[in-house]
Protein backbone atom coordinates (compact mmCIF):
# COMPACT_ATOMS: atom_id res chain seq x y z
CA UNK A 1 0.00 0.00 0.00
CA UNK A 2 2.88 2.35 0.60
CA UNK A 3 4.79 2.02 -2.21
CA UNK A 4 1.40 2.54 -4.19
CA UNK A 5 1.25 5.58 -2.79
CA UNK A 6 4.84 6.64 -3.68
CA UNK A 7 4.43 5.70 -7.44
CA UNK A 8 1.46 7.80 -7.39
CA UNK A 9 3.29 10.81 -5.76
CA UNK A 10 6.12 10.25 -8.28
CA UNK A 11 3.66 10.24 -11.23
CA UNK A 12 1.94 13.54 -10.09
CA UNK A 13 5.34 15.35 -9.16
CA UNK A 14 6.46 13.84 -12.81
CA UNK A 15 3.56 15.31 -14.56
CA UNK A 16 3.55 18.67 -12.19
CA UNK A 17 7.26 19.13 -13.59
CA UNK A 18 5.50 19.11 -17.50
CA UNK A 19 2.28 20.81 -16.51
CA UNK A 20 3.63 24.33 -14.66
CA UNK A 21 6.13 25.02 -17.38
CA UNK A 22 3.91 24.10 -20.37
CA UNK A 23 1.55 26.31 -18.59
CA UNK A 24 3.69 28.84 -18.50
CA UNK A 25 4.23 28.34 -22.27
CA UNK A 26 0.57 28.91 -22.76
CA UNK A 27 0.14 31.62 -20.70
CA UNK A 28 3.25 33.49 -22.42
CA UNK A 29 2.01 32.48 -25.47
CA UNK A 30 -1.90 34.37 -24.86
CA UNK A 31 -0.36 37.44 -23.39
CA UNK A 32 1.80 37.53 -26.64
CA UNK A 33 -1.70 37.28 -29.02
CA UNK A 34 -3.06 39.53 -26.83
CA UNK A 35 -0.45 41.90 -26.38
CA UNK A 36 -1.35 44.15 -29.97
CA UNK A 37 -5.00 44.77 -29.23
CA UNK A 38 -4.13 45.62 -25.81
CA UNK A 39 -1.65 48.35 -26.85
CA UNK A 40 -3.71 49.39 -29.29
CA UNK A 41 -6.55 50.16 -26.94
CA UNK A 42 -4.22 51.93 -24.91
CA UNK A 43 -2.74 54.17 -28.00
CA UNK A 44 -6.11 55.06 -28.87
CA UNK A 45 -7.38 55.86 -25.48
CA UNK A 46 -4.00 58.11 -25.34
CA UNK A 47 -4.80 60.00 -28.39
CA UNK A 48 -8.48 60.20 -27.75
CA UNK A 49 -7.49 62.30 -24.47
CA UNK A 50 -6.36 64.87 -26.72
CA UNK A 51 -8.38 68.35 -25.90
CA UNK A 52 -9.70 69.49 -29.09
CA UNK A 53 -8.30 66.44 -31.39
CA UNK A 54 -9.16 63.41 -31.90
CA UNK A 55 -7.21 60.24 -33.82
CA UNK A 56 -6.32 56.77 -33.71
CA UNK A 57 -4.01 53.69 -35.37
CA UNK A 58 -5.13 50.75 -37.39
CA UNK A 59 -2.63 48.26 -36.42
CA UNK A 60 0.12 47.03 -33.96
CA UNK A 61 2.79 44.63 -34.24
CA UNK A 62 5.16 43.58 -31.79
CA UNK A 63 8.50 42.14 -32.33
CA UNK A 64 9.58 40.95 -28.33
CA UNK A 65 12.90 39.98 -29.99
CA UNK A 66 13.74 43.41 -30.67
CA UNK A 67 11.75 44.82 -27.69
CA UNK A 68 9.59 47.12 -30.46
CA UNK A 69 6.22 47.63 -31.51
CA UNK A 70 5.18 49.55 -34.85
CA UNK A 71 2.04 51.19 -35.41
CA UNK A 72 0.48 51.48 -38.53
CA UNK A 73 -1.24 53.90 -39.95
CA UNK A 74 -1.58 56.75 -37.35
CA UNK A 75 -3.31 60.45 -37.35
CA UNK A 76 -4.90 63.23 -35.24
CA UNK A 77 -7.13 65.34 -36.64
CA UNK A 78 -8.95 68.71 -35.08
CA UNK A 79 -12.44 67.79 -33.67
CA UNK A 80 -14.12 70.37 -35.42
CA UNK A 81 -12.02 70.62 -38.99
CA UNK A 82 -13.54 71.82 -41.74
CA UNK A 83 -11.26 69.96 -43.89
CA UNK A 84 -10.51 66.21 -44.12
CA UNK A 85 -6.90 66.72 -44.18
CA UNK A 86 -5.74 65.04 -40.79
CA UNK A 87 -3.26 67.19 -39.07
CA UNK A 88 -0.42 64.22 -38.20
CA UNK A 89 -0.60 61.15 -40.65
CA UNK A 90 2.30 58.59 -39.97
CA UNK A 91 2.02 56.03 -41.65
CA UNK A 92 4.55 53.37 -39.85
CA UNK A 93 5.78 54.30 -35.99
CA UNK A 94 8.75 51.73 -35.13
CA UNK A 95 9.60 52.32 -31.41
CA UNK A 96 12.24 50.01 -29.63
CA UNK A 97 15.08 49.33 -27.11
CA UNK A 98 18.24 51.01 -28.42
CA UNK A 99 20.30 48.09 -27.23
CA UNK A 100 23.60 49.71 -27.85
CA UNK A 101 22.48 52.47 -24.73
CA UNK A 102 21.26 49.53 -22.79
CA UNK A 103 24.91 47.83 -23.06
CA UNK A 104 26.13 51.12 -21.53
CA UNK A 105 23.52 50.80 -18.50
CA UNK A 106 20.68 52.64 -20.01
CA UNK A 107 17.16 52.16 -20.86
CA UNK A 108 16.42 54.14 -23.80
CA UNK A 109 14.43 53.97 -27.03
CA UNK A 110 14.64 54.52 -30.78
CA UNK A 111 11.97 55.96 -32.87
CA UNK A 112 11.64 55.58 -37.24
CA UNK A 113 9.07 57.26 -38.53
CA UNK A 114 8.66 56.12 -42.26
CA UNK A 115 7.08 58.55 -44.37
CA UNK A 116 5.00 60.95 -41.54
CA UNK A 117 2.97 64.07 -42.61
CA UNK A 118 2.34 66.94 -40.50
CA UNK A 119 -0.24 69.24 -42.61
CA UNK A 120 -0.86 72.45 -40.73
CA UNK A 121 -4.45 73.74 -42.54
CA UNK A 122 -4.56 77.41 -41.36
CA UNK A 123 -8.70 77.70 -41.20
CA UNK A 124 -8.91 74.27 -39.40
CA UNK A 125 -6.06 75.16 -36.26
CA UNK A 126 -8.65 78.97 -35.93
CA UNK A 127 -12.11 76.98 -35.23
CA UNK A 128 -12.46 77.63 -31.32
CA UNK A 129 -15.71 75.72 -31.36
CA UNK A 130 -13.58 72.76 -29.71
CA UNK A 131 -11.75 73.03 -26.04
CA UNK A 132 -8.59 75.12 -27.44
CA UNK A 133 -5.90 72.67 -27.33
CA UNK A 134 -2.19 73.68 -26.10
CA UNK A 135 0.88 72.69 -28.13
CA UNK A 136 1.71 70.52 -25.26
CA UNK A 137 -1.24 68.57 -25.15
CA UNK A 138 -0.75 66.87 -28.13
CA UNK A 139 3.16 66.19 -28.31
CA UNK A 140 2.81 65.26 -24.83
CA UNK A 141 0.71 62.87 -25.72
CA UNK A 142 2.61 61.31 -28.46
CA UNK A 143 5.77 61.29 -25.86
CA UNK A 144 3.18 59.59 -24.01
CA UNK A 145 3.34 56.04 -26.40
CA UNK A 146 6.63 55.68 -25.43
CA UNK A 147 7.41 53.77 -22.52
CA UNK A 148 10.63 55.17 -21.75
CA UNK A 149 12.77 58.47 -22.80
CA UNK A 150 13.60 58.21 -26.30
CA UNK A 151 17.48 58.87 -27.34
CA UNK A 152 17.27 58.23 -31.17
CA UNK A 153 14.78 60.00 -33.42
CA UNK A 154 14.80 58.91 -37.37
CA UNK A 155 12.93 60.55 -39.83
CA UNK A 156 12.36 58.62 -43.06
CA UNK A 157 10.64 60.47 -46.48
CA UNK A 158 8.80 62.67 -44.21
CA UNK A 159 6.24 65.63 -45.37
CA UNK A 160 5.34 69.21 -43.12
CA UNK A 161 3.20 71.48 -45.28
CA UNK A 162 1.07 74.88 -44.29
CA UNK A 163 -2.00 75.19 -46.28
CA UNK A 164 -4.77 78.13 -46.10
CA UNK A 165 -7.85 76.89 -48.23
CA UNK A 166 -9.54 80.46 -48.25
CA UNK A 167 -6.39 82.17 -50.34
CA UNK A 168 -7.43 82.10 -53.55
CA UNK A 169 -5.28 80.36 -55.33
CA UNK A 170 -4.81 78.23 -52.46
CA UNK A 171 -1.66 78.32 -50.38
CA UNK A 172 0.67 75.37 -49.54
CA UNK A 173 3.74 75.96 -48.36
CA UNK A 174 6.15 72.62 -48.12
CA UNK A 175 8.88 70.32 -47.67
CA UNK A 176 8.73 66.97 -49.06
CA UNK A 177 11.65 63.89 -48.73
CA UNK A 178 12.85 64.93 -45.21
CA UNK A 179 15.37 62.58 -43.81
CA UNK A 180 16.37 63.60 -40.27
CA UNK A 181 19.01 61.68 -37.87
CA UNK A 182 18.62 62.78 -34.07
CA UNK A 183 20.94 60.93 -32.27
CA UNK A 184 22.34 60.89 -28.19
CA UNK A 185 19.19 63.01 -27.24
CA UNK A 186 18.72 61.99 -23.57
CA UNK A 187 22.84 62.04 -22.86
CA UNK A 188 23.62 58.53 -22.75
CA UNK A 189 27.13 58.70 -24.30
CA UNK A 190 28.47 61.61 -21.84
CA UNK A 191 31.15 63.87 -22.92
CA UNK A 192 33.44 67.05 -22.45
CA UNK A 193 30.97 69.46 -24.20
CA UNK A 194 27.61 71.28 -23.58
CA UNK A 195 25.58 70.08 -26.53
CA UNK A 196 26.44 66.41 -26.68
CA UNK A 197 23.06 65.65 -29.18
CA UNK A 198 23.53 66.00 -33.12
CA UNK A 199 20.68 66.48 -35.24
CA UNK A 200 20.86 66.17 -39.34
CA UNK A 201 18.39 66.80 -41.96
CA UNK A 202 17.69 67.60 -45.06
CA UNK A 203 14.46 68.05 -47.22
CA UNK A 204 13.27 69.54 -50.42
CA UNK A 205 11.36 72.56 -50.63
CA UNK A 206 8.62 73.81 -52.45
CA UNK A 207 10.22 75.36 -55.89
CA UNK A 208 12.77 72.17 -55.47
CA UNK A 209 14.79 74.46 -53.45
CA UNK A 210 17.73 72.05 -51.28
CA UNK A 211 16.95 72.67 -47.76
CA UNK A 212 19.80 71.24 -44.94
CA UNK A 213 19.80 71.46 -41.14
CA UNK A 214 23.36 70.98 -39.01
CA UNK A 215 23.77 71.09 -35.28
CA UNK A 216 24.41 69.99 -31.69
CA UNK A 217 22.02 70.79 -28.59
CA UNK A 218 20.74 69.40 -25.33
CA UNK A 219 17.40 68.84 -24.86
CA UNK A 220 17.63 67.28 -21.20
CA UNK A 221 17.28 70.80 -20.34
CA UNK A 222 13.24 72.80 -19.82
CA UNK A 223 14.83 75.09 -22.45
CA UNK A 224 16.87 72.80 -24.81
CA UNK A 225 20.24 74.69 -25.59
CA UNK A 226 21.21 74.51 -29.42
CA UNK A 227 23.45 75.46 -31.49
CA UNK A 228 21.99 74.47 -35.11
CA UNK A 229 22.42 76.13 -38.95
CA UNK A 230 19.96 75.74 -41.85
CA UNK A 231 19.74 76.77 -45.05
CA UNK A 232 17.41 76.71 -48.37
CA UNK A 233 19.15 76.78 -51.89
CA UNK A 234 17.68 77.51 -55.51
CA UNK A 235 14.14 77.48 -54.35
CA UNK A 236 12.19 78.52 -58.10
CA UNK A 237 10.79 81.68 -56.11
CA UNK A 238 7.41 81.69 -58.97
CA UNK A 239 6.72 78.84 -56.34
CA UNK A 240 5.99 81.20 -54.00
CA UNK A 241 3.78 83.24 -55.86
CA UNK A 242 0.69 81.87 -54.31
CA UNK A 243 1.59 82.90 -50.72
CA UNK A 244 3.63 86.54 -51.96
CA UNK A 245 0.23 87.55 -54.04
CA UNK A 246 -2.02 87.01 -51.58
CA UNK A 247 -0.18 88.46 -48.30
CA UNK A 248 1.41 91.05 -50.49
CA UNK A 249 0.24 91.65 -54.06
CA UNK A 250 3.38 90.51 -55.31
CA UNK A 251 4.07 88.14 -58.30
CA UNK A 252 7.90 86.66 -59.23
CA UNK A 253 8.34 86.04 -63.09
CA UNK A 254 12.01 84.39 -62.16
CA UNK A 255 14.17 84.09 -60.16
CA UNK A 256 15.81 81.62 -56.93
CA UNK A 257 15.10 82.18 -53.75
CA UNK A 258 17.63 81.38 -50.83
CA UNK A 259 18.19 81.74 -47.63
CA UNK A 260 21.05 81.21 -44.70
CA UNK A 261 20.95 80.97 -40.98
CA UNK A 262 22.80 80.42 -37.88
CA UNK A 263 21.13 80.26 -34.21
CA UNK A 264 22.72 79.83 -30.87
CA UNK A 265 20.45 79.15 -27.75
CA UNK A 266 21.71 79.11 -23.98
CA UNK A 267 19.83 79.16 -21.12
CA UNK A 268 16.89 80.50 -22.70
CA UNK A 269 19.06 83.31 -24.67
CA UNK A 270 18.78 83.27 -28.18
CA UNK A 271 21.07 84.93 -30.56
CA UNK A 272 21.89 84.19 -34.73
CA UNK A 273 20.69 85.72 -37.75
CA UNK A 274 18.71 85.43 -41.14
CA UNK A 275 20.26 86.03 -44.23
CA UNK A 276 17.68 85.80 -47.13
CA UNK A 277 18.83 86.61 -50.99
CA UNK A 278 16.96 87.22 -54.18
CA UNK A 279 18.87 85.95 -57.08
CA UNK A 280 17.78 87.00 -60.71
CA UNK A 281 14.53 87.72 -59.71
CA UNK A 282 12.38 89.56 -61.72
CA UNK A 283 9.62 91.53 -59.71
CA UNK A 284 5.44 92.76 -60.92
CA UNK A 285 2.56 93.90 -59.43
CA UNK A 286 -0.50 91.94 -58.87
CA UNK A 287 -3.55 92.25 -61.04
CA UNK A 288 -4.31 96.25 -61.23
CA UNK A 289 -5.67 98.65 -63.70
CA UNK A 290 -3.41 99.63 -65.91
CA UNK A 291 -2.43 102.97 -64.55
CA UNK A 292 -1.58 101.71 -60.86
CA UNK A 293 -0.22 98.88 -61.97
CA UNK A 294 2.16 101.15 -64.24
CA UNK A 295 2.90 103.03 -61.30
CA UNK A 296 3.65 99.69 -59.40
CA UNK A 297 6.13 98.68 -61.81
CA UNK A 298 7.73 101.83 -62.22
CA UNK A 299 8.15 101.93 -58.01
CA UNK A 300 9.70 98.16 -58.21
CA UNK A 301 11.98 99.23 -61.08
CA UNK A 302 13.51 102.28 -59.00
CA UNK A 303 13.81 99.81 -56.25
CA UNK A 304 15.52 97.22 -57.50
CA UNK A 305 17.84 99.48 -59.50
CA UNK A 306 18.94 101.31 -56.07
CA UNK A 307 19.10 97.82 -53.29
CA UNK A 308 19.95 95.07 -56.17
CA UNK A 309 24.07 93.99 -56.38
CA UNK A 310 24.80 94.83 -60.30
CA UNK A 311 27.72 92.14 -59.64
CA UNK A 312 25.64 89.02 -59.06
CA UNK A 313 22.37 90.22 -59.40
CA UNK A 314 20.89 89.58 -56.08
CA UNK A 315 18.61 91.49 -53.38
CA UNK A 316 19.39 90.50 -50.39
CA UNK A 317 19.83 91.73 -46.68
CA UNK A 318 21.20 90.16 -43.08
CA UNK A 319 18.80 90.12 -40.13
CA UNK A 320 20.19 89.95 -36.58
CA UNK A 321 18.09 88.35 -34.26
CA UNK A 322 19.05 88.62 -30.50
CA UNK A 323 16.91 88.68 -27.30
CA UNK A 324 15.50 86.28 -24.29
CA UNK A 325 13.24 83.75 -25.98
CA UNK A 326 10.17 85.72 -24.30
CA UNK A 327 11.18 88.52 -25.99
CA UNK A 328 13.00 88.08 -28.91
CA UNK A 329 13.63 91.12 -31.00
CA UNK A 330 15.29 91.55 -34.49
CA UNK A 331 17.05 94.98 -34.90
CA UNK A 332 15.55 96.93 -37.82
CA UNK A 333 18.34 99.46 -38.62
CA UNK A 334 21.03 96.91 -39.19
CA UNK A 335 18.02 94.95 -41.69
CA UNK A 336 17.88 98.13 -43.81
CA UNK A 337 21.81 98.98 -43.87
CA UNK A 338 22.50 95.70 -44.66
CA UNK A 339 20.19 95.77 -47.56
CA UNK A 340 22.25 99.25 -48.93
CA UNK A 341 25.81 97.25 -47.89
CA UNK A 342 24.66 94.14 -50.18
CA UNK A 343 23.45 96.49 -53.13
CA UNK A 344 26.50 99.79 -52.87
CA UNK A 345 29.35 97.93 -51.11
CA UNK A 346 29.95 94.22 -50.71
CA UNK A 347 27.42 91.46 -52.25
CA UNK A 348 26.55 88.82 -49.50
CA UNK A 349 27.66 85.66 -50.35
CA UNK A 350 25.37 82.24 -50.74
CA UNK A 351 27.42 80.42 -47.69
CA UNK A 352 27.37 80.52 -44.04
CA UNK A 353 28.99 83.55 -41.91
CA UNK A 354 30.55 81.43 -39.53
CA UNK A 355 30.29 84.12 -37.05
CA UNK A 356 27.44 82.95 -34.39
CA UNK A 357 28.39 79.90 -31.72
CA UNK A 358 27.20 78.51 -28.27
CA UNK A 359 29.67 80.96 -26.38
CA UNK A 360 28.14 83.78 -28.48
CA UNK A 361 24.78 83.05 -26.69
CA UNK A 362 26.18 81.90 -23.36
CA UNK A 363 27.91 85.50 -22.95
CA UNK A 364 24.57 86.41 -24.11
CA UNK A 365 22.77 85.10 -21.14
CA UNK A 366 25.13 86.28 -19.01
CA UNK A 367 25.09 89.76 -19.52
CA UNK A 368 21.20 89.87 -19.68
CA UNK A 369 21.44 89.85 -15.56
């Protein structure tokens, strides 16, 4: 009778050693299945929270190997838009582990966004109908679907646009084919410098102008600290006819359109400049009657002969831009002499300045107390 018993204990301890982990098989195997619609529920509750916006995603995959889930297909739109045009549309969100951070003792992610849009329509961000949304509430929220602090931002064929539907034409201002590289965002890899992220982009513009961004910041801080240059190259300026007529009365027959920057940020202090140049532009009036559009002509003629460079045919001027980011002012006297310098006494030159850096905006800071 006892050793009956002891089989039967050894059979059931036998079969309890197949049953827990086969369990546990199961179990890990239903939480997997069930993992996607979960997240998904959450993402959508997350951008339903959205004051004044609503949105959602189509699909989630998870890859546990690569400790990453992609979203398909997701977009916000304002709650009471007029047009259909959703105001983010991404259409594939890959967020993971950067494992080459976690090797170095921290938990950080990586974002790709293939192919995102961000289409700002003018009339649809003015309805107040809807709770008025804040700019945080919304890219808080899509910080939000990330699980932990993300150190590695990748933009992939990526689209930001401004369109007003009541110009007439309409007006859509654009860059297609961005490709941006953020990289070391939340400090992992520490070194001997004060802005140890690099960001990279570049993008085409409307008018097929070349657009490129360059710099280093630090955006641990409330006020990230940057010190970034950008610039926009052979842009057809006719492209911009649409937004110049409208706003200005102004229509381009030819000409390129280009423009050069350089801005420094510390500790809230902001200091850099804008350097925009007309090449071989030619310059009309809107549509007139004859006589004041004559007179038009005539006034754009004098103009151009007095501020344009006779050397390389461009109109251009250098603004500076200095000032606490509450109160940033550009200095209007400099704006006009420089347009007189590049058309009487030196041409300014398609490049970079080279004359603006962090320390430039760090002494800046200083001296503001």
């Amino acid at each position: 009778m006892v050793g009956a018993n002891k089989r039967k204990k050894h059979k059931f301890y036998r079969r309890k050693r197949y049953i827990i982990p086969l369990a546990l098989i199961i179990l890990l195997v239903l939480a997997r299945l069930s993992l996607p619609y979960v997240l998904k529920r959450y993402v959508n509750k997350v951008l339903a929270d959205i004051p004044g916006y609503y949105g959602e995603v189509s699909n989630i995959d998870v890859s546990l190997l690569r400790g990453a889930y992609i979203i398909d297909s997701l977009y916000l739109k304002k709650l009471d838009a007029g047009s259909k045009v959703p105001f983010l549309d991404f259409e594939k969100t890959d967020i993971s582990l950067e494992w080459k951070s976690l090797f170095k003792g921290k938990i950080v992610s990586e974002i790709i966004l293939t192919r995102p849009e961000i289409i700002y329509v003018f009339e649809d961000q003015q309805k107040n109908e809807s709770p008025e949304p804040e700019f945080e509430d919304w890219t808080k929220a899509l910080t939000d679907l990330v699980p932990i602090d993300i150190n590695h931002l990748k933009i992939i064929d990526g689209k930001a646009a401004f369109v007003q539907l009541t110009a007439d034409p309409n007006i859509d201002l654009n860059l297609n084919q961005i490709h941006l590289d953020a990289t070391n965002l939340r400090n992992v890899v520490r070194q001997e410098r004060n802005l140890p992220s690099e960001i990279h982009a570049t993008a085409v513009s409307i008018g097929n102008g070349d657009f490129k961004l360059e710099g280093k910041m630090d955006l641990v801080k409330q006020i990230p600290d940057m010190d970034v240059s950008f610039s926009l190259e052979n842009a057809s300026v006719t492209a911009l006819n649409d937004f110049t007529k409208y706003y200005a009365g102004l229509d381009f027959v030819e000409g390129d359109f280009n423009l050069f920057s350089e801005i420094a940020v510390a500790d809230g202090y902001l200091t850099g400049y804008v350097k925009p140049l007309l090449k071989d532009s030619e310059l009309i009036g809107g549509e007139q009657d004859s006589f004041l559009n004559t007179l038009w002509e005539g006034f754009v003629g004098f103009f151009k002969f007095l501020l344009k460079n006779k050397g390389n045919n461009t109109l251009a001027t250098k603004v500076p831009i200095e000032g606490d980011l509450n109160n940033v002012k550009t200095r209007v006297w400099p704006t006009i002499w420089n347009i007189f310098k590049n058309g009487w006494i030196k041409a300014y030159k398609g490049v970079f300045d080279d004359e603006v850096n962090f320390e430039d905006a760090e002494k800046g800071s200083e001296n503001r107390d």
